[in-house]
PDB file of N, CA and C in Angstrom:
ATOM      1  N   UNK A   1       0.444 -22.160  -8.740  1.00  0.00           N
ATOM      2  CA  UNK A   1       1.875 -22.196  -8.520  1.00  0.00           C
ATOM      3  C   UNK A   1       2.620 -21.974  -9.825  1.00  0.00           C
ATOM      4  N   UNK A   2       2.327 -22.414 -11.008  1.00  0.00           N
ATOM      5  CA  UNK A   2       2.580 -22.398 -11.972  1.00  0.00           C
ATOM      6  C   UNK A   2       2.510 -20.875 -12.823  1.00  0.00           C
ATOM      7  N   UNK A   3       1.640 -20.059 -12.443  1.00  0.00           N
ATOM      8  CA  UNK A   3       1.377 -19.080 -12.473  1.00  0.00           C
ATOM      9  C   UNK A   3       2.706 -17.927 -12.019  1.00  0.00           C
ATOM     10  N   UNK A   4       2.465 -18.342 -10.591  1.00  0.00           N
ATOM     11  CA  UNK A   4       3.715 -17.604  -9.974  1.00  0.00           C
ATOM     12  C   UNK A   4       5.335 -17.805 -10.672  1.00  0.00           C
ATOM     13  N   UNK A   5       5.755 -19.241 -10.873  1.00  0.00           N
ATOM     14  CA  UNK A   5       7.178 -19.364 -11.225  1.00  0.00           C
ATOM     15  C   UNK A   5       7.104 -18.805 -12.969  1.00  0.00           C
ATOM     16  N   UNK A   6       5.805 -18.693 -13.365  1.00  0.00           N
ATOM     17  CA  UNK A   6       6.128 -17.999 -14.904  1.00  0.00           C
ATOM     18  C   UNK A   6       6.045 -16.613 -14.308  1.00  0.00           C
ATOM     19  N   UNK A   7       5.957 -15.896 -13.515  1.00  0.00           N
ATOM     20  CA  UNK A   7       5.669 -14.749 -13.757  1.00  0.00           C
ATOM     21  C   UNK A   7       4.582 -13.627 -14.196  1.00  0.00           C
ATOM     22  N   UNK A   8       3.228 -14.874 -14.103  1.00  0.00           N
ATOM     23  CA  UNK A   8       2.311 -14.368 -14.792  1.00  0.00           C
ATOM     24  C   UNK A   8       1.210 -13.280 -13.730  1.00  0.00           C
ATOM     25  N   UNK A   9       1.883 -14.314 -12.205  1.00  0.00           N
ATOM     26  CA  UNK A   9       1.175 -13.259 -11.274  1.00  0.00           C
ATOM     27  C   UNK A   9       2.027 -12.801  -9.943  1.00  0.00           C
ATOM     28  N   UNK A  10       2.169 -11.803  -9.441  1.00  0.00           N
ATOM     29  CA  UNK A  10       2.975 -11.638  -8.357  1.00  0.00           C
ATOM     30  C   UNK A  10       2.596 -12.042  -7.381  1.00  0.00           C
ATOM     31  N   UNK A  11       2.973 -12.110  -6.306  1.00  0.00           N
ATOM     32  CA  UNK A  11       3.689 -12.352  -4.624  1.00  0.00           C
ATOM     33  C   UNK A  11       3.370 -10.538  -4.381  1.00  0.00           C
ATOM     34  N   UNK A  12       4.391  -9.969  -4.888  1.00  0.00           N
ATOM     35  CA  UNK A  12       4.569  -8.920  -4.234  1.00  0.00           C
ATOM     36  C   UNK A  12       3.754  -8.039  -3.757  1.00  0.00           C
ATOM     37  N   UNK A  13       2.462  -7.722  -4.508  1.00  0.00           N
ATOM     38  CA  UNK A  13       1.169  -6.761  -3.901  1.00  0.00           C
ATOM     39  C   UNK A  13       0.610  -7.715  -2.474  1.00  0.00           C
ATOM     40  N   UNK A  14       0.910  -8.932  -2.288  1.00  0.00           N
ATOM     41  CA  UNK A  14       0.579  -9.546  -0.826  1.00  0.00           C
ATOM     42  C   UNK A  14       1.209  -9.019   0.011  1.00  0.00           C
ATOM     43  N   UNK A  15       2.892  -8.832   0.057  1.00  0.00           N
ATOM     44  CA  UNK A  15       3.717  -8.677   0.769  1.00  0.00           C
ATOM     45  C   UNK A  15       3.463  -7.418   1.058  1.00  0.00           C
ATOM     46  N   UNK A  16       3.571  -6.217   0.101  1.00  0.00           N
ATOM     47  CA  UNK A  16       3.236  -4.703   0.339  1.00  0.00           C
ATOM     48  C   UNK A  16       1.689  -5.538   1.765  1.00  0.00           C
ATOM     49  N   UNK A  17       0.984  -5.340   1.236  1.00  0.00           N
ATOM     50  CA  UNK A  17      -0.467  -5.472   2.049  1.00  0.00           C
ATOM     51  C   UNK A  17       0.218  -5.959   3.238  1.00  0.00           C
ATOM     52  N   UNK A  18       0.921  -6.563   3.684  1.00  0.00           N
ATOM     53  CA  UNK A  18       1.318  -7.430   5.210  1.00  0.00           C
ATOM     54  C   UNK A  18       2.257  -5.984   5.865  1.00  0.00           C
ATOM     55  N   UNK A  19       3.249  -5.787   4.838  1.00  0.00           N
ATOM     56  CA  UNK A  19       4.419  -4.938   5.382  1.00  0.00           C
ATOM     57  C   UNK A  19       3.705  -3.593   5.907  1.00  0.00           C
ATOM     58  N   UNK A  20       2.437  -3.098   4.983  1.00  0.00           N
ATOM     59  CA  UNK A  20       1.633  -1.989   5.041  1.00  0.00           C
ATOM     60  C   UNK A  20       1.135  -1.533   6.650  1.00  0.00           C
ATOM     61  N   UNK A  21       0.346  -3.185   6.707  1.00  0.00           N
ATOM     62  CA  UNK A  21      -0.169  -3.043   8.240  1.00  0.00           C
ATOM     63  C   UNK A  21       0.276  -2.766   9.257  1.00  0.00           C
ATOM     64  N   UNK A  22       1.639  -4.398   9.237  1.00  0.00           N
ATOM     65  CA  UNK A  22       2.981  -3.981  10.178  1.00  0.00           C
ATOM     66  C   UNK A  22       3.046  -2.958  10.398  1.00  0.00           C
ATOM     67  N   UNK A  23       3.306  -1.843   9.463  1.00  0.00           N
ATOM     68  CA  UNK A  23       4.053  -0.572   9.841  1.00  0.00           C
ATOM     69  C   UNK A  23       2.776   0.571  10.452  1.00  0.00           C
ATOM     70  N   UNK A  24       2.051   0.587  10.344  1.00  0.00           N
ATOM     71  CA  UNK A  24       0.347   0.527  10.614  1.00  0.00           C
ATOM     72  C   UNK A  24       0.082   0.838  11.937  1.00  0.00           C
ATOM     73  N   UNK A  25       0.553  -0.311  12.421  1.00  0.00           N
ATOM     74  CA  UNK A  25       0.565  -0.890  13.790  1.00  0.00           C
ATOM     75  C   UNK A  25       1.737  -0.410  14.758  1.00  0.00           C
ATOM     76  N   UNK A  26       3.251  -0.369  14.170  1.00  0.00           N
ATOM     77  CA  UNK A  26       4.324   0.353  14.901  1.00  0.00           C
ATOM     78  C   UNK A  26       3.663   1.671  14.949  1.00  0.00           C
ATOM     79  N   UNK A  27       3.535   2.461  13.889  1.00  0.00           N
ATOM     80  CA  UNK A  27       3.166   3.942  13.751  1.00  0.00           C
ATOM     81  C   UNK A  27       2.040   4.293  15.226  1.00  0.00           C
ATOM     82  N   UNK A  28       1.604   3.331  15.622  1.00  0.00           N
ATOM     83  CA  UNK A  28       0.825   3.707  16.124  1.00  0.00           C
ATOM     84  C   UNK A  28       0.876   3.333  18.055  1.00  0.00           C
ATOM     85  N   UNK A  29       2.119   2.352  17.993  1.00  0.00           N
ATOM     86  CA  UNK A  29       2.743   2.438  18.836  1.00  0.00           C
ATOM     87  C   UNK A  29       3.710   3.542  19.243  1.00  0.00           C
ATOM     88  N   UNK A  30       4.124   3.307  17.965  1.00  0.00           N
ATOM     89  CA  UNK A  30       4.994   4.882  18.375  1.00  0.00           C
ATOM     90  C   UNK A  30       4.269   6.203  18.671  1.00  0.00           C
ATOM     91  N   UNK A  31       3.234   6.417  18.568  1.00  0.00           N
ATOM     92  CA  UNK A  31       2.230   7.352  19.090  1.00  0.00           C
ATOM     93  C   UNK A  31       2.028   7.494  20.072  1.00  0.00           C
ATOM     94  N   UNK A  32       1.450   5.777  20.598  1.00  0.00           N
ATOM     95  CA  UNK A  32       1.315   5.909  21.707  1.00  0.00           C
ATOM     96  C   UNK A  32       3.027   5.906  23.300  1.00  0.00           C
ATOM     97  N   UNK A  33       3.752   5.419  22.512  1.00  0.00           N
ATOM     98  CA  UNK A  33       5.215   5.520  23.579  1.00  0.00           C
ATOM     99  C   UNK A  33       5.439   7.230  22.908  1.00  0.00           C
ATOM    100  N   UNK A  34       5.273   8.023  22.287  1.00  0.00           N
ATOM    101  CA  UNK A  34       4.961   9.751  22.576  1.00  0.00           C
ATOM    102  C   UNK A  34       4.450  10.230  23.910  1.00  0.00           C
ATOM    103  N   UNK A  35       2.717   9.566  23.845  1.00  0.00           N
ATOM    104  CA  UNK A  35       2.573  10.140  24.841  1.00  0.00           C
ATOM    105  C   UNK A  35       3.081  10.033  26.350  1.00  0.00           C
ATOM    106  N   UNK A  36       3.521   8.776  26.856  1.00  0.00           N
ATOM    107  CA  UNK A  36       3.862   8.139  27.975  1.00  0.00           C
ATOM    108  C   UNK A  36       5.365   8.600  27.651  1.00  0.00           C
ATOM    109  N   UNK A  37       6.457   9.368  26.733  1.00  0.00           N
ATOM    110  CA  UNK A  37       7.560   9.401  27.388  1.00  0.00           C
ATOM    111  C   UNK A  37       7.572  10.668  27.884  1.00  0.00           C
ATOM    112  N   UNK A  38       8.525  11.083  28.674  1.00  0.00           N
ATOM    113  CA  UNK A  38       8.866  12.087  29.261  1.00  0.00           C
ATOM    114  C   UNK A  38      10.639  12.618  29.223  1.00  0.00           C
ATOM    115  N   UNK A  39      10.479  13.981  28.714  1.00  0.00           N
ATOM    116  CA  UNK A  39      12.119  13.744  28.370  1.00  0.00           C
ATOM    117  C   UNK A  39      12.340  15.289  29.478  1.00  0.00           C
ATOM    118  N   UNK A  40      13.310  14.878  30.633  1.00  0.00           N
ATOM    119  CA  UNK A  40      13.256  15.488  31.628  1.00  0.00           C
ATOM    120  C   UNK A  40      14.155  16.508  31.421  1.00  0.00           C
ATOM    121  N   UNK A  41      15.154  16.745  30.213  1.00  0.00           N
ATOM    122  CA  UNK A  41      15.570  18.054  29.606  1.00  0.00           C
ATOM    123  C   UNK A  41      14.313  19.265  29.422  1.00  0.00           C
ATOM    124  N   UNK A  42      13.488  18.700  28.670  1.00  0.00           N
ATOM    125  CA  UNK A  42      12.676  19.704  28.350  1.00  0.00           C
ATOM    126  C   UNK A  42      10.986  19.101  28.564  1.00  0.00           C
ATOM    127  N   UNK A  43      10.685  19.685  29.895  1.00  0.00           N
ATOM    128  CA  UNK A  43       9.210  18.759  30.474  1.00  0.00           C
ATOM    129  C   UNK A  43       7.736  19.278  29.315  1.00  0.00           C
ATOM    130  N   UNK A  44       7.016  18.418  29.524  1.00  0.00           N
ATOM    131  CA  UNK A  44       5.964  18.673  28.108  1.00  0.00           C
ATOM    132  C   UNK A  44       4.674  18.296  28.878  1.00  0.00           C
ATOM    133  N   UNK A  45       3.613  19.303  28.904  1.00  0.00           N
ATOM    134  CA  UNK A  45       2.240  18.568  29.471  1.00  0.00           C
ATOM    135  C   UNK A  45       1.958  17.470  28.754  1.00  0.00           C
ATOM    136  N   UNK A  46       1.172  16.770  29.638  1.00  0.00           N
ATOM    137  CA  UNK A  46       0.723  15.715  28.832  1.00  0.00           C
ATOM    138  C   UNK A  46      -0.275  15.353  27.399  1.00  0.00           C
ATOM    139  N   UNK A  47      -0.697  17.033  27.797  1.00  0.00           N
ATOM    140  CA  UNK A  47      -1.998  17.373  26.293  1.00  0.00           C
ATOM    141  C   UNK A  47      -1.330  17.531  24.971  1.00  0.00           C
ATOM    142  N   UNK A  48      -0.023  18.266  25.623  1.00  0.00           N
ATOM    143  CA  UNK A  48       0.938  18.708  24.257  1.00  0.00           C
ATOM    144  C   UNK A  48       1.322  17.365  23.450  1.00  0.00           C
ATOM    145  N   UNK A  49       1.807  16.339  24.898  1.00  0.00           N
ATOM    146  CA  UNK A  49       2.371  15.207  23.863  1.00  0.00           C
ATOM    147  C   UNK A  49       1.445  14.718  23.795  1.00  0.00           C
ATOM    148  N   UNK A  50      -0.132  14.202  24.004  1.00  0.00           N
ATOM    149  CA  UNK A  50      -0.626  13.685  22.996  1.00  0.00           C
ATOM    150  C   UNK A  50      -1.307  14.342  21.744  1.00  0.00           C
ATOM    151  N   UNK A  51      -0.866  15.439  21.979  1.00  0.00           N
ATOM    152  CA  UNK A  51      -1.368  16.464  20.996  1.00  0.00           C
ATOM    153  C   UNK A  51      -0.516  16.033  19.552  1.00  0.00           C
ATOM    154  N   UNK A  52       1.037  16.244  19.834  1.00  0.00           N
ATOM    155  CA  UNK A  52       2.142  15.439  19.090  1.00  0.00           C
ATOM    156  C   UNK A  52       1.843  14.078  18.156  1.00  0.00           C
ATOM    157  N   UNK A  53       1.277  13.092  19.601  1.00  0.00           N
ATOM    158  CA  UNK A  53       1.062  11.818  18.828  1.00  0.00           C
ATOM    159  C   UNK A  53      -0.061  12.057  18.215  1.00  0.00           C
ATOM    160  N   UNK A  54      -1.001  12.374  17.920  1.00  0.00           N
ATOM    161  CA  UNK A  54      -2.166  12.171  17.406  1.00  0.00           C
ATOM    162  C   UNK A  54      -1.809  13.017  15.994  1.00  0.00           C
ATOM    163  N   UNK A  55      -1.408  13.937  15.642  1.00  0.00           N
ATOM    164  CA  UNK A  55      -0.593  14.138  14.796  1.00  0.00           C
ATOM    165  C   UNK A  55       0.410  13.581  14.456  1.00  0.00           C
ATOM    166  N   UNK A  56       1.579  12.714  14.799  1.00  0.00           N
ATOM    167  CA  UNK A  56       2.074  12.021  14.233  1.00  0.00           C
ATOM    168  C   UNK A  56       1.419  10.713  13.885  1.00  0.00           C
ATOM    169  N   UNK A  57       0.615  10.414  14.371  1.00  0.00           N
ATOM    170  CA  UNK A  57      -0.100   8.960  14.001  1.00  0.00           C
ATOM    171  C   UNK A  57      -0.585   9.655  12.729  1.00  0.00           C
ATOM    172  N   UNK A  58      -1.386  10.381  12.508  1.00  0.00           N
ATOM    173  CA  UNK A  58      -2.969  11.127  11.426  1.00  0.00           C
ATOM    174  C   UNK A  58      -1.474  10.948  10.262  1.00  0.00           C
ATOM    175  N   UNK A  59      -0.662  12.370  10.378  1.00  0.00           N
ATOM    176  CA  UNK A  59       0.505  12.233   9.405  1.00  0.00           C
ATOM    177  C   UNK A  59       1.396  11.349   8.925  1.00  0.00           C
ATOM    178  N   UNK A  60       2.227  10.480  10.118  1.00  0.00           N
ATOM    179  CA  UNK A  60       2.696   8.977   9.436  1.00  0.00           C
ATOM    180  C   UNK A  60       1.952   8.279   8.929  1.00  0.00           C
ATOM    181  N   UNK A  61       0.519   7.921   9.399  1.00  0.00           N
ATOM    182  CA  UNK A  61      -0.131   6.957   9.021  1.00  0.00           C
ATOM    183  C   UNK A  61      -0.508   7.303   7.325  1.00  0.00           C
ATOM    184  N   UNK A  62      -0.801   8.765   7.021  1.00  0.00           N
ATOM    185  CA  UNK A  62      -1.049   9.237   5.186  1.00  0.00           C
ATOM    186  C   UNK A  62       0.280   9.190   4.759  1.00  0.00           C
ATOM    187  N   UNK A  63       1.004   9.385   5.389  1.00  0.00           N
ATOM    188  CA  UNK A  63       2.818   8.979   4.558  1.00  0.00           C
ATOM    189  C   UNK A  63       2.669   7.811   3.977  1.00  0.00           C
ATOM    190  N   UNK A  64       2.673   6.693   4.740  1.00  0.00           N
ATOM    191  CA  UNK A  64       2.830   5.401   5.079  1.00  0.00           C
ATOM    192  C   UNK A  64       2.016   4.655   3.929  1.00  0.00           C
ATOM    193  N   UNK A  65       0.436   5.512   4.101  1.00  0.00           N
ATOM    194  CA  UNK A  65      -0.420   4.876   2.877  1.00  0.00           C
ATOM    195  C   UNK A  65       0.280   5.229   1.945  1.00  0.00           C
ATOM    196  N   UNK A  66       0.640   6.508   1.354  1.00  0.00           N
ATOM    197  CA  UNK A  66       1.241   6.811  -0.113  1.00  0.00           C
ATOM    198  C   UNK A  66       2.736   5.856  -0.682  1.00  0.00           C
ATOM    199  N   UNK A  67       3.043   5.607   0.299  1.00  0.00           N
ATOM    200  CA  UNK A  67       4.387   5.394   0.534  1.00  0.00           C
ATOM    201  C   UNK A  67       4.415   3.427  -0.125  1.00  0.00           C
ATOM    202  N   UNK A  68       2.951   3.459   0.211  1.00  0.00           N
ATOM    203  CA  UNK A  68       3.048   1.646   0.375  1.00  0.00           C
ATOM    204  C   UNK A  68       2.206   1.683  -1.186  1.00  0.00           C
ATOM    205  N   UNK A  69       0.918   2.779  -1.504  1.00  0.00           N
ATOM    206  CA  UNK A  69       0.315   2.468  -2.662  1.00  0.00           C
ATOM    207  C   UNK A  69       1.480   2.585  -3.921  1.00  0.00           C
ATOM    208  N   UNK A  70       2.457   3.827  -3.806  1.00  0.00           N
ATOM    209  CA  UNK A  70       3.224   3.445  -5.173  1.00  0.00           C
ATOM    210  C   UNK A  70       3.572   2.301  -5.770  1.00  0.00           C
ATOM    211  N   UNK A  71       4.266   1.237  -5.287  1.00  0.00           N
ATOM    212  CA  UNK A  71       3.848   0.066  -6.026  1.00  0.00           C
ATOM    213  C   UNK A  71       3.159  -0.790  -6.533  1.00  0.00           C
ATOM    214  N   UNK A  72       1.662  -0.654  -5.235  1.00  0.00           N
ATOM    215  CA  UNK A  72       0.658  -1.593  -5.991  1.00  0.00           C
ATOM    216  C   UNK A  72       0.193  -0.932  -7.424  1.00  0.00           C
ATOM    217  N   UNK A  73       0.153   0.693  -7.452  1.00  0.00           N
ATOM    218  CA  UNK A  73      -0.374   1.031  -8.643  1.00  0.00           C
ATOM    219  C   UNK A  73       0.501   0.537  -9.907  1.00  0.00           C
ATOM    220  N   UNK A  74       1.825   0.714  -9.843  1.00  0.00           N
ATOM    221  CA  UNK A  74       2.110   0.008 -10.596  1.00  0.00           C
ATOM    222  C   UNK A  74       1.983  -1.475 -11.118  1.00  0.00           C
ATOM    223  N   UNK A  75       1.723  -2.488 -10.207  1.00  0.00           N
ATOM    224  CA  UNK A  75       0.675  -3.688  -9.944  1.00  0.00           C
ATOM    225  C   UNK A  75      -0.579  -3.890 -10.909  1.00  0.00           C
ATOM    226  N   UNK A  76      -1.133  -2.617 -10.511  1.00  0.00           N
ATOM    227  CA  UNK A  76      -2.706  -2.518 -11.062  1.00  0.00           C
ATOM    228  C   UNK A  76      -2.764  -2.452 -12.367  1.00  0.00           C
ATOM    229  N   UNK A  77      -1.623  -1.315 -12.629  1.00  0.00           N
ATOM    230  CA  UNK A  77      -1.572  -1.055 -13.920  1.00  0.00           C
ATOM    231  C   UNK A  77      -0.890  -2.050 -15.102  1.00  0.00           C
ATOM    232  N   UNK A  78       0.100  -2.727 -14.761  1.00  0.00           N
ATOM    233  CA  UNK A  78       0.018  -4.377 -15.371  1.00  0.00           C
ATOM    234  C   UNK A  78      -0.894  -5.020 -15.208  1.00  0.00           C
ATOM    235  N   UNK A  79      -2.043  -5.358 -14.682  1.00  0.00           N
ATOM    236  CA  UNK A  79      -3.099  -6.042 -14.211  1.00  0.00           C
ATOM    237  C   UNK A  79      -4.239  -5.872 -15.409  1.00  0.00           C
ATOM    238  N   UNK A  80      -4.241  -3.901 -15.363  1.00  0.00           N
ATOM    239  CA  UNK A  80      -5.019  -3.770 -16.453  1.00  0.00           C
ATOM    240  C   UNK A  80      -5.174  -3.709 -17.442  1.00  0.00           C
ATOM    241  N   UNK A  81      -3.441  -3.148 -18.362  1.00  0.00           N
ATOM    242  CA  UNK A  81      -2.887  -3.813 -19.340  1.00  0.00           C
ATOM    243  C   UNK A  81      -3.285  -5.309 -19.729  1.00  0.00           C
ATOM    244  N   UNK A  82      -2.791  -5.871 -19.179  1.00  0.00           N
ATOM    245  CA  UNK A  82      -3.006  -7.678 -19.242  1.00  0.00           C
ATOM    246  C   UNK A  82      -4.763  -7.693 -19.599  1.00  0.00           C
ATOM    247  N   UNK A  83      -5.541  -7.492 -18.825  1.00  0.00           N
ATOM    248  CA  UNK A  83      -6.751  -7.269 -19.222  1.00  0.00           C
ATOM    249  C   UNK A  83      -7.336  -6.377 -20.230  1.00  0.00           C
ATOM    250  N   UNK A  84      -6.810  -5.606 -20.753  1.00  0.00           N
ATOM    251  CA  UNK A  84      -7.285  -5.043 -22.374  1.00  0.00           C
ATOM    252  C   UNK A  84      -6.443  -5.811 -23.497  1.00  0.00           C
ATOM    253  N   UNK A  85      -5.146  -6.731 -23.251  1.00  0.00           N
ATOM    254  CA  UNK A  85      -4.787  -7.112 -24.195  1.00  0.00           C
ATOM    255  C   UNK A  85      -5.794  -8.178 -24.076  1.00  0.00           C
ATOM    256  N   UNK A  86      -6.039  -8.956 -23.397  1.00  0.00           N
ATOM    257  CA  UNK A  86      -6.999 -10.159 -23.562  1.00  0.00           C
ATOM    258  C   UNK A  86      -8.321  -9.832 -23.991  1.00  0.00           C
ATOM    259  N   UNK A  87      -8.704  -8.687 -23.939  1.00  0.00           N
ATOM    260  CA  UNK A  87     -10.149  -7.980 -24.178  1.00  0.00           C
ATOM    261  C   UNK A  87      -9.893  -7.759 -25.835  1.00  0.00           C
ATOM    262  N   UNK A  88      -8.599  -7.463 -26.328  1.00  0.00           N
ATOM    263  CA  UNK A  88      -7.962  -6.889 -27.505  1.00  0.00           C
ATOM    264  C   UNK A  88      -8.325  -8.380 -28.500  1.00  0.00           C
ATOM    265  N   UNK A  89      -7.682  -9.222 -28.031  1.00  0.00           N
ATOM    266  CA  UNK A  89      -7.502 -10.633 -28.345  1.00  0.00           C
ATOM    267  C   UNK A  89      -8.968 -11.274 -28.600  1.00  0.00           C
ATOM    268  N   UNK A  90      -9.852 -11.016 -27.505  1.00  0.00           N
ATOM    269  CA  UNK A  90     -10.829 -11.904 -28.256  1.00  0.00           C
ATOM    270  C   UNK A  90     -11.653 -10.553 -29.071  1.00  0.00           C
ATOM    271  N   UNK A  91     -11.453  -9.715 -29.171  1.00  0.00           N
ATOM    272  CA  UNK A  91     -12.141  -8.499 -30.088  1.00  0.00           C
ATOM    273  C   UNK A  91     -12.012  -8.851 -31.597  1.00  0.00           C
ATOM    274  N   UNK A  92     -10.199  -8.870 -31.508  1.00  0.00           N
ATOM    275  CA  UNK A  92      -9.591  -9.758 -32.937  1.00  0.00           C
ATOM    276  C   UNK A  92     -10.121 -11.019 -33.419  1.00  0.00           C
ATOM    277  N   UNK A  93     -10.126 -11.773 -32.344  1.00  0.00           N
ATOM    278  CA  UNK A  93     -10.359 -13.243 -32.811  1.00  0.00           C
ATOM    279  C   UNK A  93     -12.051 -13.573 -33.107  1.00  0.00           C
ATOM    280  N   UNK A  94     -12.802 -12.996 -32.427  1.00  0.00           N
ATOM    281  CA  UNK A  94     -14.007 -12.599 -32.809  1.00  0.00           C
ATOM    282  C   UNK A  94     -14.159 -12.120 -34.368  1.00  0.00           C
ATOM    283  N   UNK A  95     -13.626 -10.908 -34.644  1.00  0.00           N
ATOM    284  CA  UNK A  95     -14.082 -10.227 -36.028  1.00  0.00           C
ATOM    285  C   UNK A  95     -12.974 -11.000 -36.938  1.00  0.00           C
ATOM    286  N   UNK A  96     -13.623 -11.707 -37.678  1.00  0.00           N
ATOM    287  CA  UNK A  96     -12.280 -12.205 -38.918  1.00  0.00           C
ATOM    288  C   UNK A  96     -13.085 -11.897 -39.707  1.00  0.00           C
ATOM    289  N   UNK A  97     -12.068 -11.995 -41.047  1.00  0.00           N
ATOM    290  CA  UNK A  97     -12.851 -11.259 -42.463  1.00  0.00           C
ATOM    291  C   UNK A  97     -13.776 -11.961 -43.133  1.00  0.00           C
ATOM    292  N   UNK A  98     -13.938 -13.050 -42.666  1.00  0.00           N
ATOM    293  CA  UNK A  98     -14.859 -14.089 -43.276  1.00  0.00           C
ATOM    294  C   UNK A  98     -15.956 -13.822 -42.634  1.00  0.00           C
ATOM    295  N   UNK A  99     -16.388 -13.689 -41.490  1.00  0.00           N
ATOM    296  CA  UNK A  99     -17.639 -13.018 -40.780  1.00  0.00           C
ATOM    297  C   UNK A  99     -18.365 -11.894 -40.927  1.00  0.00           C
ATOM    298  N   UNK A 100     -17.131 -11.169 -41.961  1.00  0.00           N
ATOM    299  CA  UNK A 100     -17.820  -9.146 -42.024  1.00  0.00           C
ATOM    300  C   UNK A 100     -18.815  -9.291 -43.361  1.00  0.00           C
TER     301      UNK A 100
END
């Protein structure tokens, strides 16, 4: 907890991961209410519209991933920072001039 209110670790790469799925899961509802609607302006076999959804699922769903990884990478990449300075730190604190 202590961690979190300094700032030392985020919340936020959890939240991406929850919001990710959520949307995961609509996308794929919405695929499926594609195939089952029918819009009586302009009638559509039924192969076409699931032809539609299955392409919109394949395509939203790689949007959706890119869409959700831009932040964790930025995440990662503080993560790994933080981990070469500490790698940096005991490299330093290791070699002192009295040891060489």
């Amino acid at each position: 907890m202590r961690e979190i209110l300094k700032f030392r670790r985020f919340t936020t790469p959890l939240f991406i991961a929850v919001i990710f799925w959520l949307g995961l899961i609509l996308i794929f509802i919405a695929g499926i209410a594609i195939v089952f609607h029918e819009n009586p302006e302009l009638p559509t076999p039924l192969g076409a519209r699931a032809g539609i959804a299955l392409g919109w699922i394949i395509l939203a769903s790689l949007f959706w991933r890119v869409f959700c990884e831009v932040p964790m990478v930025i995440f990662r990449i503080y993560e790994t920072l933080n981990e070469i300075r500490e790698a940096w730190k005991e490299q330093k604190e290791g070699s002192s001039p009295l040891t060489e």
